[in-house]
N, C-alpha and C. Protein backbone atom coordinates (compact mmCIF):
# COMPACT_ATOMS: atom_id res chain seq x y z
N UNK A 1 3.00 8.55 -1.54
CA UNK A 1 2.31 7.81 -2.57
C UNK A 1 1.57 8.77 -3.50
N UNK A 2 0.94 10.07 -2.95
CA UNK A 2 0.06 10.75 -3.77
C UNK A 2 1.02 11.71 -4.61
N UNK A 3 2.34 11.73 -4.21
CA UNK A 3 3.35 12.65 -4.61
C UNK A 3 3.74 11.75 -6.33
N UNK A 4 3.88 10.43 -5.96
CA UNK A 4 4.08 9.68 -6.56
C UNK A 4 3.53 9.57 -7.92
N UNK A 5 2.10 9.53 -7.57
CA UNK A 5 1.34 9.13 -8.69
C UNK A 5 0.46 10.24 -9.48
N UNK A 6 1.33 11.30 -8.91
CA UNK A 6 0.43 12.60 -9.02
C UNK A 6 -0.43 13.78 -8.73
N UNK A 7 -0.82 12.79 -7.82
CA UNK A 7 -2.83 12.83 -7.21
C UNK A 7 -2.57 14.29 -6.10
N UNK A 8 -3.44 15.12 -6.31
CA UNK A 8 -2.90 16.66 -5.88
C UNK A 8 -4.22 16.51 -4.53
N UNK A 9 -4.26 16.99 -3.51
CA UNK A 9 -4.90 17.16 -2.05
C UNK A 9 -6.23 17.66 -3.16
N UNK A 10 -7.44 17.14 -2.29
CA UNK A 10 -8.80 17.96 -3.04
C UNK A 10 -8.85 18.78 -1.64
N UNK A 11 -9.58 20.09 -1.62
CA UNK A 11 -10.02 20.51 -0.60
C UNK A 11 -11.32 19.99 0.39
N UNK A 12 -11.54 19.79 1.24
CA UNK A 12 -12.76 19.30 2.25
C UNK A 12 -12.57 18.04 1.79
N UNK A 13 -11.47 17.34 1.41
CA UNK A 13 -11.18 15.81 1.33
C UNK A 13 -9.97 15.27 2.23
N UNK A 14 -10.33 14.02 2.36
CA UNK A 14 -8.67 13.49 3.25
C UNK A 14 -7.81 13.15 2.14
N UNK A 15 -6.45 13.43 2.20
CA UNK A 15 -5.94 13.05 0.69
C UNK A 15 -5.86 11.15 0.57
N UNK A 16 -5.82 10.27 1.53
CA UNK A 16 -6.68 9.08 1.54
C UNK A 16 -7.63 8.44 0.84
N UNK A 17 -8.47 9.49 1.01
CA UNK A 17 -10.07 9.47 0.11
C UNK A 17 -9.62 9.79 -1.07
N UNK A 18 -9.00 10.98 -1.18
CA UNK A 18 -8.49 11.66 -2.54
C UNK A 18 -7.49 10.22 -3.46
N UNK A 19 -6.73 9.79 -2.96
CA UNK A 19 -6.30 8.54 -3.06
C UNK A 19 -6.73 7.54 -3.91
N UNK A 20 -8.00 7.12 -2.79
CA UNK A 20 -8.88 6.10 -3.37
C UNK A 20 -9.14 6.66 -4.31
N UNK A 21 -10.34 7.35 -4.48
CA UNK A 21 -11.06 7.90 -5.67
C UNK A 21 -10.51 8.15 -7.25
N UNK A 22 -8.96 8.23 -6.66
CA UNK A 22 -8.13 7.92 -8.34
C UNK A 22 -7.96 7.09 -8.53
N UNK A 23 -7.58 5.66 -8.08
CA UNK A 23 -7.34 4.21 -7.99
C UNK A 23 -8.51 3.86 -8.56
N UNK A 24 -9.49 4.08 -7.99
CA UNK A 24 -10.84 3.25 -7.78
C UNK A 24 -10.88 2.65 -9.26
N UNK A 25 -10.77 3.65 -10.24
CA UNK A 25 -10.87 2.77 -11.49
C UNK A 25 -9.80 2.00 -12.39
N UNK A 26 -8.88 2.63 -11.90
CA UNK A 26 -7.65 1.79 -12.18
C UNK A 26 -7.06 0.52 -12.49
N UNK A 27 -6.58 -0.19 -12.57
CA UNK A 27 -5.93 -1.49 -12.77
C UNK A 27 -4.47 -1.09 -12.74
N UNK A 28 -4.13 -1.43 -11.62
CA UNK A 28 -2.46 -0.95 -11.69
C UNK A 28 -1.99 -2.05 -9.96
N UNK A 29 -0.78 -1.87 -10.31
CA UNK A 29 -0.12 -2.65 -9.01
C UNK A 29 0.84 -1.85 -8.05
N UNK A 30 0.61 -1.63 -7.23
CA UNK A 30 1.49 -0.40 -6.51
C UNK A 30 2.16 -1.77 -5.42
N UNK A 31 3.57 -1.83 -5.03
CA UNK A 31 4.54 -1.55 -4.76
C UNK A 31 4.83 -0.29 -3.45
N UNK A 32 4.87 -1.12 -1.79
CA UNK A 32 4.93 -0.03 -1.36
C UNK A 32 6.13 -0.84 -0.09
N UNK A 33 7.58 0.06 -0.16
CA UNK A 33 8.51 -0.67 0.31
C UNK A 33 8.70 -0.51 1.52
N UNK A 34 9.71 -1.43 2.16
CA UNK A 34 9.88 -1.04 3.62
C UNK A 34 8.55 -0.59 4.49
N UNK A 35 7.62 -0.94 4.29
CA UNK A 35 6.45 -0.89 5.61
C UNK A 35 6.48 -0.65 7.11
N UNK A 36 7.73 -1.23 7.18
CA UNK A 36 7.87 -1.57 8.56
C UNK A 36 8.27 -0.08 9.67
N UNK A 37 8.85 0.65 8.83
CA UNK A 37 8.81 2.61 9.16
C UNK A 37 7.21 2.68 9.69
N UNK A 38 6.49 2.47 9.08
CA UNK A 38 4.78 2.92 9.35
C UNK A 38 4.27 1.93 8.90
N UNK A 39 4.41 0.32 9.88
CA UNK A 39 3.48 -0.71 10.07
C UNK A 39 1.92 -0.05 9.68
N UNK A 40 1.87 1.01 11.11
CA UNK A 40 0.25 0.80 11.12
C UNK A 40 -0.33 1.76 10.30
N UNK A 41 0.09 2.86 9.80
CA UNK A 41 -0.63 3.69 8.55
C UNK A 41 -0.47 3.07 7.40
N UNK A 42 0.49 2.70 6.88
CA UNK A 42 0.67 1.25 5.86
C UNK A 42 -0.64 0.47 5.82
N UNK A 43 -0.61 -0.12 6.98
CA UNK A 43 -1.68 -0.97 6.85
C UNK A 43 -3.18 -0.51 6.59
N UNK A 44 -3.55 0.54 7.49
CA UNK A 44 -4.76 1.11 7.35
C UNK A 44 -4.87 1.88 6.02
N UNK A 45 -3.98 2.58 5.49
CA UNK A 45 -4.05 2.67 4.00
C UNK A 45 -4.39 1.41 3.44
N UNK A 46 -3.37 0.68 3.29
CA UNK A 46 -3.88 -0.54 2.16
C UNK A 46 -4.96 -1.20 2.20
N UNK A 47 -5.43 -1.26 3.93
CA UNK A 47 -6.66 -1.73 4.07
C UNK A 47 -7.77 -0.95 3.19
N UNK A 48 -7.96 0.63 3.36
CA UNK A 48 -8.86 1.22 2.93
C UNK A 48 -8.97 1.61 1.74
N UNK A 49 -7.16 1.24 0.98
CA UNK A 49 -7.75 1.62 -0.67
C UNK A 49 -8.38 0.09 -0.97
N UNK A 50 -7.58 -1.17 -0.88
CA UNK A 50 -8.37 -2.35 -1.34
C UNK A 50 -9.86 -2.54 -1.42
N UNK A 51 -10.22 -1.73 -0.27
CA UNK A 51 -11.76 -1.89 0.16
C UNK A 51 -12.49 -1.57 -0.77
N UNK A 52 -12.10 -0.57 -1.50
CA UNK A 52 -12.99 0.36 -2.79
C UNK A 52 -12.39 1.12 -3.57
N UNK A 53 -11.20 -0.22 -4.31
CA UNK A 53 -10.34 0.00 -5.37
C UNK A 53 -10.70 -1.73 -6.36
N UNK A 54 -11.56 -2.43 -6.75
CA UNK A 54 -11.46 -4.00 -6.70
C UNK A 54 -10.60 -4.30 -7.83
N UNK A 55 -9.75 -3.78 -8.65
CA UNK A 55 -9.19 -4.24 -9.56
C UNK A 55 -7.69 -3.74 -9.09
N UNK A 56 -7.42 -2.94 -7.75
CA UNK A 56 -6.31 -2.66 -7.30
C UNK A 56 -5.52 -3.99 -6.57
N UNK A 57 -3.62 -3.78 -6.84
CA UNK A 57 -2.71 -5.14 -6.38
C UNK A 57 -1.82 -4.39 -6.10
N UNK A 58 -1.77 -4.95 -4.31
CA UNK A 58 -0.25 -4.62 -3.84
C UNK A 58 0.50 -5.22 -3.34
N UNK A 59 2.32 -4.73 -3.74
CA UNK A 59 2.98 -5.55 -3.25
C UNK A 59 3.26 -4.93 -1.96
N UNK A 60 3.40 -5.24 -0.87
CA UNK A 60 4.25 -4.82 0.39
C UNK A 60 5.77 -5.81 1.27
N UNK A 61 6.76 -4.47 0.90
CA UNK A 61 7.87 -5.20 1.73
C UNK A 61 7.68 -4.83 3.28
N UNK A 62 8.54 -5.72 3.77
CA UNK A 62 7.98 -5.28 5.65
C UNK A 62 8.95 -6.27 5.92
N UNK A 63 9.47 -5.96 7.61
CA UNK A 63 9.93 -7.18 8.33
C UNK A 63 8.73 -7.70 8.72
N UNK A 64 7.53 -6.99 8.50
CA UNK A 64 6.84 -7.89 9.66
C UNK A 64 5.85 -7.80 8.58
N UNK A 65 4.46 -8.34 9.04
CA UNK A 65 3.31 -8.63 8.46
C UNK A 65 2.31 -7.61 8.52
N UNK A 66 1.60 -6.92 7.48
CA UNK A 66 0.57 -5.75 7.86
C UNK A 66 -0.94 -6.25 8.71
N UNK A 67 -1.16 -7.34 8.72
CA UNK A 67 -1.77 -7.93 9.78
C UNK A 67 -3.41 -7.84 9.17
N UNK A 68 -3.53 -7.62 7.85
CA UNK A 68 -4.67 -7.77 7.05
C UNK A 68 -5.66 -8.87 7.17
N UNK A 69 -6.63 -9.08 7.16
CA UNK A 69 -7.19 -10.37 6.43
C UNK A 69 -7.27 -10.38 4.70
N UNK A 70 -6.88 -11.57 4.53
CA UNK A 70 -6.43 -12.44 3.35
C UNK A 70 -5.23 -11.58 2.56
N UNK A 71 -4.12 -11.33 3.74
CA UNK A 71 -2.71 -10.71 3.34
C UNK A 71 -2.29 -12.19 3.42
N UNK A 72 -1.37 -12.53 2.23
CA UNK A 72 -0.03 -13.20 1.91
C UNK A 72 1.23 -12.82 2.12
N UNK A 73 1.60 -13.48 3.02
CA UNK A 73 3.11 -13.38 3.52
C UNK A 73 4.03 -14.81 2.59
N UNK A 74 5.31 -14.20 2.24
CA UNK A 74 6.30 -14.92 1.71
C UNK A 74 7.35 -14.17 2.25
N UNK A 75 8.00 -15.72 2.93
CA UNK A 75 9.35 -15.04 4.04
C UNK A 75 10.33 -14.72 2.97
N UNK A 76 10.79 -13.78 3.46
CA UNK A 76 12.61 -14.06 2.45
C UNK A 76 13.46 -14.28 3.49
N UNK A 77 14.56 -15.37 2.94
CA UNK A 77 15.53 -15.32 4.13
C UNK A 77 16.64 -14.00 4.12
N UNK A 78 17.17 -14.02 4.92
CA UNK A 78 18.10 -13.00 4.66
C UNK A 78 19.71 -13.63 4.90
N UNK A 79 20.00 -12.98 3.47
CA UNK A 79 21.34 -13.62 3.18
C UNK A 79 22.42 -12.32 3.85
N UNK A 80 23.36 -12.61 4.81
CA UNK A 80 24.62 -11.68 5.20
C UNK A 80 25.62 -11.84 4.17
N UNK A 81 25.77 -12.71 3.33
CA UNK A 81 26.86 -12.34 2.63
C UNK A 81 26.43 -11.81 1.13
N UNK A 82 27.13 -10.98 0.37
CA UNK A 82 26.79 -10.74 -1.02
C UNK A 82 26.89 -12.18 -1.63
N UNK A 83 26.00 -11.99 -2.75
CA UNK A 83 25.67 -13.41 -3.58
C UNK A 83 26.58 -13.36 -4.74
């Protein structure tokens, strides 16, 4: 994600923190796919940028649910044949 958006490691920082601290003022929607590789760092990330990012929106794909409070789940079915 930090590769992503730029955001370079600070020193005597977690790049996490480093993370937040660029978001924080932001207004942007990040998009973070397949979750389900790293359910639980997924989650504890998203948990901890939302916390002290308030104008930050994410989407997350997953088979499963990141197990948040006030996360929205919308099932998709899954289609086997091409459409």
């Amino acid at each position: 994600m930090a590769k992503s958006l730029n955001v370079r490691e600070i020193s005597n920082e977690s790049l996490n923190e480093t993370l937040a601290n660029y978001l924080r003022s932001k207004q942007i929607l990040l998009v973070l796919d397949n979750c389900e590789h790293l359910i639980g760092g997924c989650a504890q990330l998203v948990e901890r940028l939302l916390s002290v990012c308030p104008t930050l929106k994410i989407v997350a794909t997953s088979r499963e649910a990141l197990g948040l409070t006030g996360e929205h789940v919308w099932p998709v079915l899954y289609c086997p044949y091409p459409m």
